[in-house]
Protein backbone atom coordinates (compact mmCIF):
# COMPACT_ATOMS: atom_id res chain seq x y z
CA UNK A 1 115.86 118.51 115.67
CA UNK A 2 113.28 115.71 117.22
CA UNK A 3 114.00 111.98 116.17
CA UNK A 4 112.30 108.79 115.90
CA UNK A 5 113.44 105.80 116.37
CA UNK A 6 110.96 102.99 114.69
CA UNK A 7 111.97 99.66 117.03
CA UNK A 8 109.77 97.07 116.84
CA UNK A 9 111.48 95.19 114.30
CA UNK A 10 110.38 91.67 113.70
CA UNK A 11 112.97 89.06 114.20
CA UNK A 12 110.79 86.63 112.25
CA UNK A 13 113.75 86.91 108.81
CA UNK A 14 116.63 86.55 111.59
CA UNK A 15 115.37 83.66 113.04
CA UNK A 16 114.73 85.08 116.24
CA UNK A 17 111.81 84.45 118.48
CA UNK A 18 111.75 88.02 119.00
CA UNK A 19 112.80 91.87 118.53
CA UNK A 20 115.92 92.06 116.42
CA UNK A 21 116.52 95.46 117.89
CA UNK A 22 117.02 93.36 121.08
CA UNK A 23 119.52 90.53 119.37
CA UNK A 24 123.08 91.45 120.23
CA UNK A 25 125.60 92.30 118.03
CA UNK A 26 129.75 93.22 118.97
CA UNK A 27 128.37 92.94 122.39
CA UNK A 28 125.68 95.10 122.68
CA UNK A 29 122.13 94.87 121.30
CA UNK A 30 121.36 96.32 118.32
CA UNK A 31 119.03 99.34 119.44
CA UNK A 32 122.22 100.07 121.82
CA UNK A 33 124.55 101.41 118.60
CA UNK A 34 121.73 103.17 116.94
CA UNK A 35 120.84 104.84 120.27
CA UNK A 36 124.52 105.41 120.66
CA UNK A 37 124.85 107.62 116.95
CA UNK A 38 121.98 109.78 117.56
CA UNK A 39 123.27 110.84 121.08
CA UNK A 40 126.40 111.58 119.27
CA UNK A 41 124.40 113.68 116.72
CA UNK A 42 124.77 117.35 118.28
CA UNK A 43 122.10 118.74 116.31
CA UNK A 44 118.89 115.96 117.71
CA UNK A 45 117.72 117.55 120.92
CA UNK A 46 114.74 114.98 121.74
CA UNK A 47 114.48 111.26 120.87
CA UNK A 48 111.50 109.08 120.76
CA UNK A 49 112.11 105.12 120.59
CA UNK A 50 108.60 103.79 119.29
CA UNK A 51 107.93 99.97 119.89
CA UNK A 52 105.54 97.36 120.71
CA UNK A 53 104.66 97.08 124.84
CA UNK A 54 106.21 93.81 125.40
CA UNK A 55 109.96 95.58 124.49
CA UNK A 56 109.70 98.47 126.93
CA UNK A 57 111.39 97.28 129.67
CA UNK A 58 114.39 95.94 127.88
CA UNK A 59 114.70 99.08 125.97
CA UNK A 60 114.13 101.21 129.12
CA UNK A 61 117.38 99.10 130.50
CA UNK A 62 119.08 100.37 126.74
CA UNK A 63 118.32 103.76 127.55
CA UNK A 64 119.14 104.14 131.17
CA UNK A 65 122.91 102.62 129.71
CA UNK A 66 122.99 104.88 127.28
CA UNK A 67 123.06 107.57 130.19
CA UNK A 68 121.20 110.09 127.50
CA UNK A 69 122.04 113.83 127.90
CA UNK A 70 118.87 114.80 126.42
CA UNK A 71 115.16 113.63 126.69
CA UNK A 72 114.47 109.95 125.31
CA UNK A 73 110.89 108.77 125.53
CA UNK A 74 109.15 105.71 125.20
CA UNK A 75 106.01 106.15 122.67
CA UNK A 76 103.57 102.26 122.72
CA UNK A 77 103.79 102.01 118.71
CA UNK A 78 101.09 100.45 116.42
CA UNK A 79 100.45 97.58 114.37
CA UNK A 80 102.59 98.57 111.22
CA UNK A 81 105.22 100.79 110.77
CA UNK A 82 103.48 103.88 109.06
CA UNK A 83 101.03 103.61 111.85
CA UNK A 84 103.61 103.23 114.60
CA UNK A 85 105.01 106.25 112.76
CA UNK A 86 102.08 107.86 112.91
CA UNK A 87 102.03 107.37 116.47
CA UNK A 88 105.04 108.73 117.13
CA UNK A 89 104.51 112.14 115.26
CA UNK A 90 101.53 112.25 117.86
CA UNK A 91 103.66 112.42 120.59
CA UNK A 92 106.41 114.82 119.87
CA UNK A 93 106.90 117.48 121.91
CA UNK A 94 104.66 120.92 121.07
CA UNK A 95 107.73 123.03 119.90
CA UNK A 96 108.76 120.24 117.65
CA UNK A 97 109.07 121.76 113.56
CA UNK A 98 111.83 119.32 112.23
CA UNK A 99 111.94 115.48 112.49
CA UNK A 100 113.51 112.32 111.92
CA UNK A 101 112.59 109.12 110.95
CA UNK A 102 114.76 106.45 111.81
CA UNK A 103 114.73 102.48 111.69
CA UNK A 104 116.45 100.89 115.04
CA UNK A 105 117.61 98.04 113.00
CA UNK A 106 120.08 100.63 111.34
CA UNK A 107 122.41 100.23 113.98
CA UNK A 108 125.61 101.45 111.69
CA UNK A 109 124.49 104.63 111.06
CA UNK A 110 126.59 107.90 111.31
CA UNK A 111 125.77 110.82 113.35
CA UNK A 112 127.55 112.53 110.98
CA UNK A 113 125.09 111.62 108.29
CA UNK A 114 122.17 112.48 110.91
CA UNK A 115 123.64 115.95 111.00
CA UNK A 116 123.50 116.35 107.33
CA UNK A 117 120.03 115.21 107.63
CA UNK A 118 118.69 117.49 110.24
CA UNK A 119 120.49 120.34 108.70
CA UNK A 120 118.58 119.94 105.19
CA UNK A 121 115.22 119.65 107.50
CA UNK A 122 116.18 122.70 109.35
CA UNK A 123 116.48 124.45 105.85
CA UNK A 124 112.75 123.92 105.28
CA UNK A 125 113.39 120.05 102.90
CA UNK A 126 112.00 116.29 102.86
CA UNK A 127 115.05 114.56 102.71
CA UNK A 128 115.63 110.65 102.67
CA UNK A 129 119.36 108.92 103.24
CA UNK A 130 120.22 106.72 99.75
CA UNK A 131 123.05 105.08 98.34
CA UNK A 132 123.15 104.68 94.33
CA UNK A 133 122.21 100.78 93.15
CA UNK A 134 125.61 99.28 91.75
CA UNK A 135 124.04 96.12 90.87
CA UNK A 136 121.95 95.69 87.81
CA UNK A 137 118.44 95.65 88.49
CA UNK A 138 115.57 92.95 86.66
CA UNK A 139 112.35 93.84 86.77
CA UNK A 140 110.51 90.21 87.07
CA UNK A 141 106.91 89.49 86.63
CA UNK A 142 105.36 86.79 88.21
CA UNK A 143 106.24 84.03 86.80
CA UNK A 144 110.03 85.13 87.36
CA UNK A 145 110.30 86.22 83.61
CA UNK A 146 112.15 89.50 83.31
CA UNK A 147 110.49 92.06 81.83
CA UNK A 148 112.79 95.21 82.26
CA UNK A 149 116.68 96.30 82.91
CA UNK A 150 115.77 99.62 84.33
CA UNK A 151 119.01 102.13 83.80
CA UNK A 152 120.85 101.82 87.22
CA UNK A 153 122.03 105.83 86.95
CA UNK A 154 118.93 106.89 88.04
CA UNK A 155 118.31 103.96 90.93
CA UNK A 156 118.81 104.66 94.52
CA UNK A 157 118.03 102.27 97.53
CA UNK A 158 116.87 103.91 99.99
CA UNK A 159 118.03 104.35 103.75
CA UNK A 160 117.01 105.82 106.83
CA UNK A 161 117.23 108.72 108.30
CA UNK A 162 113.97 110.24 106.48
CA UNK A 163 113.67 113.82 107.37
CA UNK A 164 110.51 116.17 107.12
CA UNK A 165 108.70 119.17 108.44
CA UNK A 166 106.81 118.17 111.09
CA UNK A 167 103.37 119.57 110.09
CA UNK A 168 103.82 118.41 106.10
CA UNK A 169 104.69 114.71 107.73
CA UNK A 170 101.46 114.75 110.42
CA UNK A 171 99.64 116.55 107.36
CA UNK A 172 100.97 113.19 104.77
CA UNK A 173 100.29 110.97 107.43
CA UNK A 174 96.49 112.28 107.69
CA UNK A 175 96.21 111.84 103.92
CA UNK A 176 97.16 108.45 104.23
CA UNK A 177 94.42 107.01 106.76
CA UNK A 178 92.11 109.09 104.53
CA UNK A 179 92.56 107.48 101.41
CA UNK A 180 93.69 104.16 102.96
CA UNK A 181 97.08 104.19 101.64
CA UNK A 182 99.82 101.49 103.15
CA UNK A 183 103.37 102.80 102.23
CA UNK A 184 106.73 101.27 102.95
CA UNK A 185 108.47 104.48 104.06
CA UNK A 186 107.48 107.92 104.61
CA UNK A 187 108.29 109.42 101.72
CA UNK A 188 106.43 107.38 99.76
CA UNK A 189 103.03 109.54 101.03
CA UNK A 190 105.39 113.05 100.65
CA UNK A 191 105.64 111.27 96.59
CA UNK A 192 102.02 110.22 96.46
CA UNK A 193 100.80 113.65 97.24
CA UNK A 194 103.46 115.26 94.90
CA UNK A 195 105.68 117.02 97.45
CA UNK A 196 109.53 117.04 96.97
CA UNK A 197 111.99 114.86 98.50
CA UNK A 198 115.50 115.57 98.15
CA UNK A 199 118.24 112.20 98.45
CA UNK A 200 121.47 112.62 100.65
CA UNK A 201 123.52 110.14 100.07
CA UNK A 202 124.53 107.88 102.64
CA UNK A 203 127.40 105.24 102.64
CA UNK A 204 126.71 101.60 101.69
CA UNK A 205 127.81 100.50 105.67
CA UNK A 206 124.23 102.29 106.71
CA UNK A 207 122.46 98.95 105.81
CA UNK A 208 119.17 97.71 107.66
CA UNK A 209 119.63 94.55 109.71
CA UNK A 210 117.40 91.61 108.70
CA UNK A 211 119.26 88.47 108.03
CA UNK A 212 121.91 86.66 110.27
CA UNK A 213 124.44 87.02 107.67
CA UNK A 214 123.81 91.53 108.54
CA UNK A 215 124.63 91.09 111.87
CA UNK A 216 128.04 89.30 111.16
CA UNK A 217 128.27 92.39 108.92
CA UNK A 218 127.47 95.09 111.36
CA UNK A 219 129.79 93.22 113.79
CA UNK A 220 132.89 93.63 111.07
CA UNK A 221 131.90 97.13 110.69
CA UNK A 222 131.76 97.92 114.01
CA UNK A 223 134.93 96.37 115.21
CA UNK A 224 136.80 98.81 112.36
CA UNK A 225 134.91 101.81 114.20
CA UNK A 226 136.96 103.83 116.79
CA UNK A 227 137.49 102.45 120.17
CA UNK A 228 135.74 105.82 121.40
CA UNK A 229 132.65 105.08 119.50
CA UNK A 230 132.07 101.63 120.63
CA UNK A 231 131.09 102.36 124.27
């Protein structure tokens, strides 16, 4: 199974002059732990880290830590993430037929959970990572008047991993620039075009870093983590 790694995360929401991916957290920068789980993941065979230019030194020196056992390669993203993804899917190796999609700033995620992933890819389906909503949801119009109380049993927030066929994703992803669609994750195009996606569910700890507040979180969460899994 061939992963990407999206990691040019803004740092703009964490305060931070710049990649958030970069930022530390229990000692090692985020991009570090989410490199970490996917080299733990014996089912990935290939990595790709996809960023901006100015981050490629400083995630070179995350890799060459890392002391990967399997090819990692730097891919120059683009100037959002579905084109950055995009990008990516571009340069995977010829052989590739499975993939996943993965955001850097994910940094708590399980390779156990990236197995179940690339398993359900290697069995020919589009799969995305959720956890079920346990909050009540309000749908709010502009003016901040609520409109709707959707039923919660059939909400799911979604996560990363996103796993796909390679040539459905490139084939999605093609689609997109044709019609001019701007998406927030990739199976958003795989539900455009009406193509099943099925929903693994993750754990609520596999939460996106954004906010100062997550990285006090994924510190917590980390320190509860086996001494064997923190480097």
């Amino acid at each position: 199974m061939h992963l990407l790694i999206a990691a040019a995360g803004s740092g703009r929401r964490m305060g931070a002059e710049g990649n958030k991916l970069l930022l530390p957290v229990a000692g090692r920068p985020v991009l570090a732990w989410t490199l970490e789980a996917a080299l733990a993941c014996p089912a990935i065979s290939w990595i790709g880290i996809v960023g901006q230019p100015l981050d490629g030194e400083a995630i070179a020196a995350i890799v060459a830590a890392a002391s990967p056992d399997r090819p990692v390669r730097w891919i120059v993203g683009g100037d959002t993430r579905q084109e950055s993804v995009s990008l990516g899917l571009a340069a995977l190796p010829p052989e590739a037929e499975g993939v996943l999609i993965h955001d850097g700033a994910r940094c708590l995620v399980e390779p156990e959970l990236l197995q179940r992933c690339a398993a359900a890819v290697s069995g020919g389906a589009a799969v995305i990572a959720a956890t079920p909503v346990t909050d009540t949801i309000k749908q709010v119009d502009g003016e901040g008047t609520i409109t709707a109380t959707p039923d919660r049993r059939s909400l799911w927030a979604a996560q990363t991993p996103q796993g796909f066929p390679v040539h459905q994703l490139r084939a999605a992803h093609a689609s997109a620039r044709e019609q001019g669609w701007s998406v927030t994750d990739d199976a958003a195009l795989f539900e455009l075009l009406g193509l099943p996606v099925q929903v693994l569910e993750g754990p609520p700890s596999n939460i996106k870093l954004t906010t100062p507040f997550d990285l006090s979180v994924a510190a917590a969460v980390l320190s509860t983590r086996p001494a064997a899994h923190q480097g």
